[in-house]
N, C-alpha and C. Protein backbone atom coordinates (compact mmCIF):
# COMPACT_ATOMS: atom_id res chain seq x y z
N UNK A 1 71.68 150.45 101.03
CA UNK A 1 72.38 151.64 100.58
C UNK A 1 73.67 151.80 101.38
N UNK A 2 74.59 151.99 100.69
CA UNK A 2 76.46 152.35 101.23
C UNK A 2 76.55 153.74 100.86
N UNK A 3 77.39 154.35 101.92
CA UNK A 3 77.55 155.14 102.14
C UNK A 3 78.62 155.44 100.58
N UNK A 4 79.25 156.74 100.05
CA UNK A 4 79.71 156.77 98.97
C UNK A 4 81.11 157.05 99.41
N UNK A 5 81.01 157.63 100.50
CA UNK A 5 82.50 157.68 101.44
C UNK A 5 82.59 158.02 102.76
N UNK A 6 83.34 157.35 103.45
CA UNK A 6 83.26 157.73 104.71
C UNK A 6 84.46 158.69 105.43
N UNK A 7 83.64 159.48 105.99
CA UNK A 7 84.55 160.93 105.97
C UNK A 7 85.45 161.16 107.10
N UNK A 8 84.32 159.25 107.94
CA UNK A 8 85.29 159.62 109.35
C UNK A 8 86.64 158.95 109.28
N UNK A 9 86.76 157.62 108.12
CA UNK A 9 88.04 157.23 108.22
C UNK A 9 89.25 157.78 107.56
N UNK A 10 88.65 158.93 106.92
CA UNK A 10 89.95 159.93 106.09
C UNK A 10 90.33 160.82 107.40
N UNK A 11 91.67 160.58 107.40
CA UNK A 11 91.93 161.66 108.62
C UNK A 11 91.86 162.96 108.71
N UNK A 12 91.79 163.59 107.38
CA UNK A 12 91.55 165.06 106.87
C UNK A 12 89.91 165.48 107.55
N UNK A 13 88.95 164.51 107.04
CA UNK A 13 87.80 164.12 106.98
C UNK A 13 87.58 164.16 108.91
N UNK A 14 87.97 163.50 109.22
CA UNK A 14 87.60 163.15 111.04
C UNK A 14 88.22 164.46 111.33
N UNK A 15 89.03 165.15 111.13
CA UNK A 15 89.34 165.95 111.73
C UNK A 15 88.61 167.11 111.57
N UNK A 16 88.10 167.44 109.95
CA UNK A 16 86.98 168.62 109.91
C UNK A 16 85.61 167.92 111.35
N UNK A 17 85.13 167.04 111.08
CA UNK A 17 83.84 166.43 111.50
C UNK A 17 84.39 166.20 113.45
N UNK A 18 85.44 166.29 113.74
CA UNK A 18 86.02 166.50 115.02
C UNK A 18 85.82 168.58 115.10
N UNK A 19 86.12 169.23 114.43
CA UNK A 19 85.97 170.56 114.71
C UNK A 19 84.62 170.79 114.80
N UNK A 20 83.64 170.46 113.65
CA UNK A 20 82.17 170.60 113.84
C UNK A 20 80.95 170.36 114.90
N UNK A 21 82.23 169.35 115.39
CA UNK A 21 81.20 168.55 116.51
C UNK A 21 81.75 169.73 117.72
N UNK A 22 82.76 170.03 117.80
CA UNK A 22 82.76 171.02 118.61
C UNK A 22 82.47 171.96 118.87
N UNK A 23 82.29 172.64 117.66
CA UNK A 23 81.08 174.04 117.51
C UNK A 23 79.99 173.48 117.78
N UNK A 24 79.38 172.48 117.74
CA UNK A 24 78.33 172.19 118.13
C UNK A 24 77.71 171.70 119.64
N UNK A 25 79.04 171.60 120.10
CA UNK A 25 78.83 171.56 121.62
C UNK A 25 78.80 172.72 122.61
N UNK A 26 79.19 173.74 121.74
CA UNK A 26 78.87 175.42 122.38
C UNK A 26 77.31 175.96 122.36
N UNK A 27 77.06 175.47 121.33
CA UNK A 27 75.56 175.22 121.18
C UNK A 27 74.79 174.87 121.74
N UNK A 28 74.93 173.27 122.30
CA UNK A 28 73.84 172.33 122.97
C UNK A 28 74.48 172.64 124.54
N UNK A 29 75.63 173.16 125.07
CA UNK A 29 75.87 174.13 125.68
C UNK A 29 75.48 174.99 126.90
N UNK A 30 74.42 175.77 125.47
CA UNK A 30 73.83 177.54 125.56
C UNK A 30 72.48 177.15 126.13
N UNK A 31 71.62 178.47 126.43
CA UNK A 31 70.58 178.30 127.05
C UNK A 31 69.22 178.21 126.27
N UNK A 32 69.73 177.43 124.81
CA UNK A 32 68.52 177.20 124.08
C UNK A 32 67.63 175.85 124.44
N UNK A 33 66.66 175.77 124.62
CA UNK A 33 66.34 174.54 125.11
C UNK A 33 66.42 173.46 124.28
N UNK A 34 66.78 172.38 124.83
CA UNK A 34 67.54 171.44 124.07
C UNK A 34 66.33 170.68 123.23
N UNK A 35 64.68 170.61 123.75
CA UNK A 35 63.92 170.09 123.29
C UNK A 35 63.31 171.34 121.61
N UNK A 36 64.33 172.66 121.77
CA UNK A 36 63.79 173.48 120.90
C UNK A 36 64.99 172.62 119.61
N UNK A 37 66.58 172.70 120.34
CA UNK A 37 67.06 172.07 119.69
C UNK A 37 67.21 170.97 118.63
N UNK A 38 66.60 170.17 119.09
CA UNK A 38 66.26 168.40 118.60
C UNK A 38 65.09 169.06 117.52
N UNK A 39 64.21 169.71 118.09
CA UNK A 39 63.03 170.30 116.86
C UNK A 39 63.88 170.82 116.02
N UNK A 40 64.51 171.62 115.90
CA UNK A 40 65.20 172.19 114.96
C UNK A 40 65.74 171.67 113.94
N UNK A 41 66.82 170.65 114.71
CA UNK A 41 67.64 169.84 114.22
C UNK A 41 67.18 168.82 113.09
N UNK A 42 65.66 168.19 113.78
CA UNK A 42 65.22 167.12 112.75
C UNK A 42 64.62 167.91 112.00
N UNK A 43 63.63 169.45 111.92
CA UNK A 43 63.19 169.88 110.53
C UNK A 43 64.35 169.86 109.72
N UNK A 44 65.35 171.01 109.51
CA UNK A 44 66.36 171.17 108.69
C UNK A 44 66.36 170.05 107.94
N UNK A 45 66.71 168.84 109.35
CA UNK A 45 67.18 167.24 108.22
C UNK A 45 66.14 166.85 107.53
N UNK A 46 64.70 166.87 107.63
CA UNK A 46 63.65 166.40 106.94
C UNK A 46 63.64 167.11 105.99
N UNK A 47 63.85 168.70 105.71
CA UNK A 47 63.63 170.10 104.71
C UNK A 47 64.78 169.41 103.21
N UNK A 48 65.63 169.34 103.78
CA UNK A 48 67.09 168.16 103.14
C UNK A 48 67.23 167.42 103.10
N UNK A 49 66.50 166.16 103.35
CA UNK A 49 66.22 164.69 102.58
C UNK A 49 67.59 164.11 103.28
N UNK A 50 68.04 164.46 104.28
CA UNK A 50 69.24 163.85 105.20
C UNK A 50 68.62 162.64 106.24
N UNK A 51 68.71 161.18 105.87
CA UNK A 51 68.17 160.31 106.11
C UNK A 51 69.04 159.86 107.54
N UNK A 52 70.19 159.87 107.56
CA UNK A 52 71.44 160.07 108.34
C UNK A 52 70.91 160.83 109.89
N UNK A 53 70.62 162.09 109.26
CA UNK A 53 70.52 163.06 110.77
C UNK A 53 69.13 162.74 110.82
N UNK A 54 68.11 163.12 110.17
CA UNK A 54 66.53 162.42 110.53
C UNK A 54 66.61 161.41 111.87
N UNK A 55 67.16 160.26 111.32
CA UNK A 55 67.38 159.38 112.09
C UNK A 55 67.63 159.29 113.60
N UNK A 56 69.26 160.05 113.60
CA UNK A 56 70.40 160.42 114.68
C UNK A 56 69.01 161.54 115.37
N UNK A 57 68.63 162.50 114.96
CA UNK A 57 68.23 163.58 115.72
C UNK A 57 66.64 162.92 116.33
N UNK A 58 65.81 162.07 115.36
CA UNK A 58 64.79 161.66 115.83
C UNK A 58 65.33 160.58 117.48
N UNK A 59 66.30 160.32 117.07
CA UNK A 59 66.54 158.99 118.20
C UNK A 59 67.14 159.80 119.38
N UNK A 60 67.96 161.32 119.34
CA UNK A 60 68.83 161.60 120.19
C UNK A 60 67.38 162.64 120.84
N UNK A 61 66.44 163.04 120.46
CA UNK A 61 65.33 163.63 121.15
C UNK A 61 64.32 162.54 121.69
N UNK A 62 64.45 161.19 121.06
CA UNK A 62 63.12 160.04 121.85
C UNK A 62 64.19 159.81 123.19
N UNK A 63 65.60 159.98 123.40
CA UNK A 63 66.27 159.30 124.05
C UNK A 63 66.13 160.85 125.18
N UNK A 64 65.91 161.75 124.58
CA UNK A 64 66.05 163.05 125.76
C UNK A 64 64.46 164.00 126.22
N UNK A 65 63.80 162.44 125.88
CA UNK A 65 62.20 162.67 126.71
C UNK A 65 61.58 163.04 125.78
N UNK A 66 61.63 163.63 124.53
CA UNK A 66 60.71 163.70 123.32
C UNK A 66 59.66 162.90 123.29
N UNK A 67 58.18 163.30 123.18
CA UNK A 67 56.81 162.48 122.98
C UNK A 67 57.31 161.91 121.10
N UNK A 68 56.61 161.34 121.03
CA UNK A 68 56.48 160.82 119.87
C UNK A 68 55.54 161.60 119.48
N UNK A 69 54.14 161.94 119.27
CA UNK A 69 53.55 163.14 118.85
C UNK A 69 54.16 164.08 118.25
N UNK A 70 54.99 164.42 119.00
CA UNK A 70 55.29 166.10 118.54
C UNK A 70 56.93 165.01 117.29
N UNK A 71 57.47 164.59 117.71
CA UNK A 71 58.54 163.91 116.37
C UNK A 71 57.86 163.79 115.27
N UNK A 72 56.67 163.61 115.32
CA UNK A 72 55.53 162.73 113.77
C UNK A 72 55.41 164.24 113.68
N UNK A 73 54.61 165.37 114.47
CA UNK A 73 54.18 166.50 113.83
C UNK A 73 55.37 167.40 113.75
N UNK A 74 56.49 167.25 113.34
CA UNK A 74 57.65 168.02 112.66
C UNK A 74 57.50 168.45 111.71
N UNK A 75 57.24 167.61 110.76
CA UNK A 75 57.43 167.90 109.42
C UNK A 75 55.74 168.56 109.12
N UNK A 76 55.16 168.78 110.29
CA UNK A 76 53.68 169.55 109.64
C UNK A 76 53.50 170.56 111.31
N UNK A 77 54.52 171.22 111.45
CA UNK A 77 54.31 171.78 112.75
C UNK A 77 53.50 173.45 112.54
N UNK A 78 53.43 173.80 111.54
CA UNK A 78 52.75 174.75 111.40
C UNK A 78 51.07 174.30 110.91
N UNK A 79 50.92 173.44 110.92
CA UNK A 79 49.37 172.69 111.35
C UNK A 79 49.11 172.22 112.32
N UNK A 80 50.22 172.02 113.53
CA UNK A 80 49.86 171.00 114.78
C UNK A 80 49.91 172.36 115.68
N UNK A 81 49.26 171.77 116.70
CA UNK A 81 48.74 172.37 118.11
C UNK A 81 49.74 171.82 119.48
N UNK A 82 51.16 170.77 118.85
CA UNK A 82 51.34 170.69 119.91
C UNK A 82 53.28 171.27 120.08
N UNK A 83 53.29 172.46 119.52
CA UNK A 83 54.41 173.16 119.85
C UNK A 83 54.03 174.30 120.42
N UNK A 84 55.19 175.07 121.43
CA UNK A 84 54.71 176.07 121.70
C UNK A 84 55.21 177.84 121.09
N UNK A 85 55.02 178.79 121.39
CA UNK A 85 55.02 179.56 120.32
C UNK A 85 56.28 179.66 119.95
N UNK A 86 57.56 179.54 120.97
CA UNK A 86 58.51 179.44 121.12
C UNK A 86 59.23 178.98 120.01
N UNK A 87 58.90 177.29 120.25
CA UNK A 87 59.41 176.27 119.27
C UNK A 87 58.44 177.13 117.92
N UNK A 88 57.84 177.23 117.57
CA UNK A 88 56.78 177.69 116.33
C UNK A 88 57.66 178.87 115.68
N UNK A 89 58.25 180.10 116.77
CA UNK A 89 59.07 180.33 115.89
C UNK A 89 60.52 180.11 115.57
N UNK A 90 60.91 179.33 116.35
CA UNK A 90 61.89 178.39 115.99
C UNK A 90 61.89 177.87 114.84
N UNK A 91 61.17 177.10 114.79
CA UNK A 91 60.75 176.06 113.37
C UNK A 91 60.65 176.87 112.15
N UNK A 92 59.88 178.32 112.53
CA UNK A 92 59.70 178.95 111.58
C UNK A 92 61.18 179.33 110.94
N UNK A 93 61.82 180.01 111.68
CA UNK A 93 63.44 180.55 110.95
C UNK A 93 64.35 179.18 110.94
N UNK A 94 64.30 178.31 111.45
CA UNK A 94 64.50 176.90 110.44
C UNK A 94 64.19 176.76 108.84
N UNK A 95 62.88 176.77 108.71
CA UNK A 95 62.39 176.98 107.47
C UNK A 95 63.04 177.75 106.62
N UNK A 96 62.75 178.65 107.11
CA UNK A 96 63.22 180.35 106.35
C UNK A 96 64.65 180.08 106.34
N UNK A 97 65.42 179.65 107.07
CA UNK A 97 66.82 179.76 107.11
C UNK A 97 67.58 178.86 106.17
N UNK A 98 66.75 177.58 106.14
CA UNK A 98 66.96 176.59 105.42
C UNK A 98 66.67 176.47 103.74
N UNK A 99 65.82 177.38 103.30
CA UNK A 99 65.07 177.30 102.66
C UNK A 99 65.44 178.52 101.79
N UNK A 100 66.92 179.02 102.23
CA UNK A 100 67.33 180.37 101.79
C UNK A 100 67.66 180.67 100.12
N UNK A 101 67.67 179.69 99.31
CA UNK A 101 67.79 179.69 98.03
C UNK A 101 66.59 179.86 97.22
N UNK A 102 65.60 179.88 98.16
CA UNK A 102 63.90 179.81 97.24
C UNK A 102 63.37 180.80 97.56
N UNK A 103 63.85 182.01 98.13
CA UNK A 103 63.51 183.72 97.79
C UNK A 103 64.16 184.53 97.95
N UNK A 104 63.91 185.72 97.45
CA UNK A 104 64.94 186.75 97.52
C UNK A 104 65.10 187.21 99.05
N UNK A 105 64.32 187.36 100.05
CA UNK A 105 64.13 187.59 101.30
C UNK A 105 63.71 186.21 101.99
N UNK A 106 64.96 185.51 102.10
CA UNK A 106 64.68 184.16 103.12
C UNK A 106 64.15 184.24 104.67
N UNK A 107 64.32 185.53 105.33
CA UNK A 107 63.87 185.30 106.58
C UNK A 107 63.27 186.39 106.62
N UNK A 108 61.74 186.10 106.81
CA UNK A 108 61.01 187.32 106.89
C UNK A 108 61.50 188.33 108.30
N UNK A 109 60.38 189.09 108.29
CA UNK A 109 60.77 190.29 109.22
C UNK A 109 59.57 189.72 110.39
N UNK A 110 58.55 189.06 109.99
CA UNK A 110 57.72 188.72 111.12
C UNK A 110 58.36 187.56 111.87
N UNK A 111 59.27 186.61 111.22
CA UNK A 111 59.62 185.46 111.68
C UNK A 111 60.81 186.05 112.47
N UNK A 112 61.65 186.91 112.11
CA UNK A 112 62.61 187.20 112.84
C UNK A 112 61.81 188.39 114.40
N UNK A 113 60.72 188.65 114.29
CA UNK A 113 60.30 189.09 115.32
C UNK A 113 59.57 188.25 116.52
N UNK A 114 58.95 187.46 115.60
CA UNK A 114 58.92 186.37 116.72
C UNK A 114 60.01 185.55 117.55
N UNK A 115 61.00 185.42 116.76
CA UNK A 115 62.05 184.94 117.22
C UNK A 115 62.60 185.77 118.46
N UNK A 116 63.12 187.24 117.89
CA UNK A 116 63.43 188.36 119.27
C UNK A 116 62.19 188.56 120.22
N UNK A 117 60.97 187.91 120.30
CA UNK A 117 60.16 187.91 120.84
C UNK A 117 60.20 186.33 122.28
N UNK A 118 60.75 185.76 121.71
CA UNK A 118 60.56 184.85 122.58
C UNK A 118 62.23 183.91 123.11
N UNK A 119 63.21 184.26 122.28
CA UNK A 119 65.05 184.37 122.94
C UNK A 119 65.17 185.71 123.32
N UNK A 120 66.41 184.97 123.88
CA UNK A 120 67.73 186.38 124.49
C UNK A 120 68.38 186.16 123.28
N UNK A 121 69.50 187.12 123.65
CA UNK A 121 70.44 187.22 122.61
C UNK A 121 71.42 186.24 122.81
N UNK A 122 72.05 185.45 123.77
CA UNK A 122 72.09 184.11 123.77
C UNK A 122 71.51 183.14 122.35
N UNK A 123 70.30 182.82 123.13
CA UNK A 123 69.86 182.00 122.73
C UNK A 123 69.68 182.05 120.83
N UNK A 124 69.63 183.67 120.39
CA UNK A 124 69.65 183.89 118.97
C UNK A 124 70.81 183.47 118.59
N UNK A 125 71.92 183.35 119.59
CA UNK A 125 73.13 183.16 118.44
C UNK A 125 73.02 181.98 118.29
N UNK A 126 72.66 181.22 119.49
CA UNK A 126 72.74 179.88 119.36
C UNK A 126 71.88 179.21 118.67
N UNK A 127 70.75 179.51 118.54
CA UNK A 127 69.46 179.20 117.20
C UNK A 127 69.83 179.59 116.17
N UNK A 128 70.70 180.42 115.94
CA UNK A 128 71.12 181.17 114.06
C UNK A 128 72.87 180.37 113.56
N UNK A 129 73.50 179.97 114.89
CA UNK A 129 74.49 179.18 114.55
C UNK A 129 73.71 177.45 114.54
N UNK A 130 72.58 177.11 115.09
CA UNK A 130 72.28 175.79 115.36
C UNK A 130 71.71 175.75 113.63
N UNK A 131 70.89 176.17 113.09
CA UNK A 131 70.52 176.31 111.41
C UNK A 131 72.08 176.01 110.97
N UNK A 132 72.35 177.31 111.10
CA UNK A 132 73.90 176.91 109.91
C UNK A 132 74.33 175.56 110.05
N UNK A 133 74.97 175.20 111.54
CA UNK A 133 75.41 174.03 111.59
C UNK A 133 74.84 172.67 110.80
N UNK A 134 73.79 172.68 111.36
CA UNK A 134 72.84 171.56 110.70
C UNK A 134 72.48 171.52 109.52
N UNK A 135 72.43 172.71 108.77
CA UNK A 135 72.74 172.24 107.43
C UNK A 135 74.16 171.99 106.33
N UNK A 136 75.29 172.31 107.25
CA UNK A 136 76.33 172.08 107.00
C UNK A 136 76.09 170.38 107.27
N UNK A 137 75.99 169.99 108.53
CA UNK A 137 75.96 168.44 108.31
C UNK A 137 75.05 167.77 107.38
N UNK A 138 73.87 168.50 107.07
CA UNK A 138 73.47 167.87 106.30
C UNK A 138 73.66 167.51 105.08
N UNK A 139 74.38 168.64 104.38
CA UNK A 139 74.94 168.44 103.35
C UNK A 139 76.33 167.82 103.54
N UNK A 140 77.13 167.77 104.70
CA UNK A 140 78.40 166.87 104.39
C UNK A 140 77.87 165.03 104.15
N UNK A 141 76.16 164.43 105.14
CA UNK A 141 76.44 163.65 104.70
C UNK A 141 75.08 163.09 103.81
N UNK A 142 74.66 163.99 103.10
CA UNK A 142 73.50 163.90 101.81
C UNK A 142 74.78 163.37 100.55
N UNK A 143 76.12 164.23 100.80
CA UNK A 143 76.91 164.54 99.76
C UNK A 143 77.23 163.00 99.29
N UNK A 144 77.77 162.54 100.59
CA UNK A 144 78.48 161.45 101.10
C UNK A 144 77.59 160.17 100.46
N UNK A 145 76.20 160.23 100.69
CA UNK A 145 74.73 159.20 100.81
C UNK A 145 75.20 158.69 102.45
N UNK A 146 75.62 159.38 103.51
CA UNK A 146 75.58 158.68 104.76
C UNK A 146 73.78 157.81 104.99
N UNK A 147 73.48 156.62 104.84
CA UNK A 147 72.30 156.52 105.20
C UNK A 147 71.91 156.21 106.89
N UNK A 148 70.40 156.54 106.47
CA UNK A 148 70.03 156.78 107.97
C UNK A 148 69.46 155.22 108.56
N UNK A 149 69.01 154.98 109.67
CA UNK A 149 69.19 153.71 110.68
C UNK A 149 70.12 153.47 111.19
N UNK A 150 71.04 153.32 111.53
CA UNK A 150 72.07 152.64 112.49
C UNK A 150 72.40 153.65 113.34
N UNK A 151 72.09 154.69 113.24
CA UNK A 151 72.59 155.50 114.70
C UNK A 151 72.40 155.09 115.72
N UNK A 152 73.00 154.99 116.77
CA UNK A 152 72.83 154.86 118.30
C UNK A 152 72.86 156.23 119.70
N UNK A 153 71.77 156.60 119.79
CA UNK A 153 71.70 157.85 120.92
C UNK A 153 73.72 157.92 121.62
N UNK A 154 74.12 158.63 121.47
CA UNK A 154 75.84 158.54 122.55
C UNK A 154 77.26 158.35 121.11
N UNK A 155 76.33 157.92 120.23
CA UNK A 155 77.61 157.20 119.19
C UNK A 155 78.64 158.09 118.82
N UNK A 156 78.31 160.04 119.04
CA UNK A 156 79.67 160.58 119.04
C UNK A 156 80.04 161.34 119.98
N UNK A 157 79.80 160.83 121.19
CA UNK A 157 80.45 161.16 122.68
C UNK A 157 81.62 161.81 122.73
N UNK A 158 82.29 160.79 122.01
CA UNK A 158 83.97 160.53 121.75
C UNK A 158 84.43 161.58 121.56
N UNK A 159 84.09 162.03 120.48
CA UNK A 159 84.43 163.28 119.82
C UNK A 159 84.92 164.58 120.19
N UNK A 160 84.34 164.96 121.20
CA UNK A 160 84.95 166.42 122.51
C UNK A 160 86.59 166.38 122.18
N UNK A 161 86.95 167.42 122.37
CA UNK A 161 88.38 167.78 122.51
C UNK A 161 88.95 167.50 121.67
């Protein structure tokens, strides 16, 4: 599978995906934990069939001490026993956040209490901007067909500034 375009060699293109990456470094940043992060990051991409970030996010959390356990129980973390309530409601307003076109009330009121239950207000902005973000990438490269395998943990270092 080929990609349908590549967004980094249009300079219009690198330069949006140069701003994004930078909002996204205010993020990883903040005082959300980065292992809540990487959870986050790979539901969204699994919720969105983003083969691209699946990939990138599964490899950039095995590379930042991630068990393998808990990577396999992502995509069924509201059956597994090995997140903590934290991440659980994390995952949860992932879902809900992600998932915002399939009810009239996408983020419940219990999920958003768990959430103020276990962040600061920090950490909410940075969990409610880390959703948006990630599904913005996901859809820039679902759009694209960016496929997933070849990522390398570091591959957009570069990118800052």
């Amino acid at each position: 599978m080929e990609a349908r375009f590549d967004l980094m060699a249009n300079p219009l293109g690198a330069k949006i995906a140069k701003r994004i990456y930078n909002v996204s470094l205010a993020i990883v940043q903040s005082s959300l934990p980065e292992a809540t992060q990487n959870l986050v990051m790979l539901r969204a991409s699994q919720i969105n069939g983003c083969g691209f970030c699946v990939d990138y996010h599964t490899k950039d959390a095995t590379a930042a001490g991630e068990t393998a356990d808990r990577l396999h129980l992502v995509a069924a973390w509201y059956e597994s026993t090995v997140f903590t309530d934290a991440e659980r409601a994390a995952l949860a307003l992932t879902e809900e956040g992600t998932r915002i076109a399939d009810t009239r009330h996408p983020v419940s009121d219990e999920t958003w209490n768990q959430v103020r239950e276990h962040y600061d207000d920090d950490q909410i902005a940075a969990l409610v901007s880390l959703i948006a973000m990630i599904n913005a990438n996901n859809r820039l490269n679902v759009i694209v067909r960016n496929p997933g395998g070849s990522y390398q943990p570091g591959k957009f270092a570069d990118m800052a500034n």
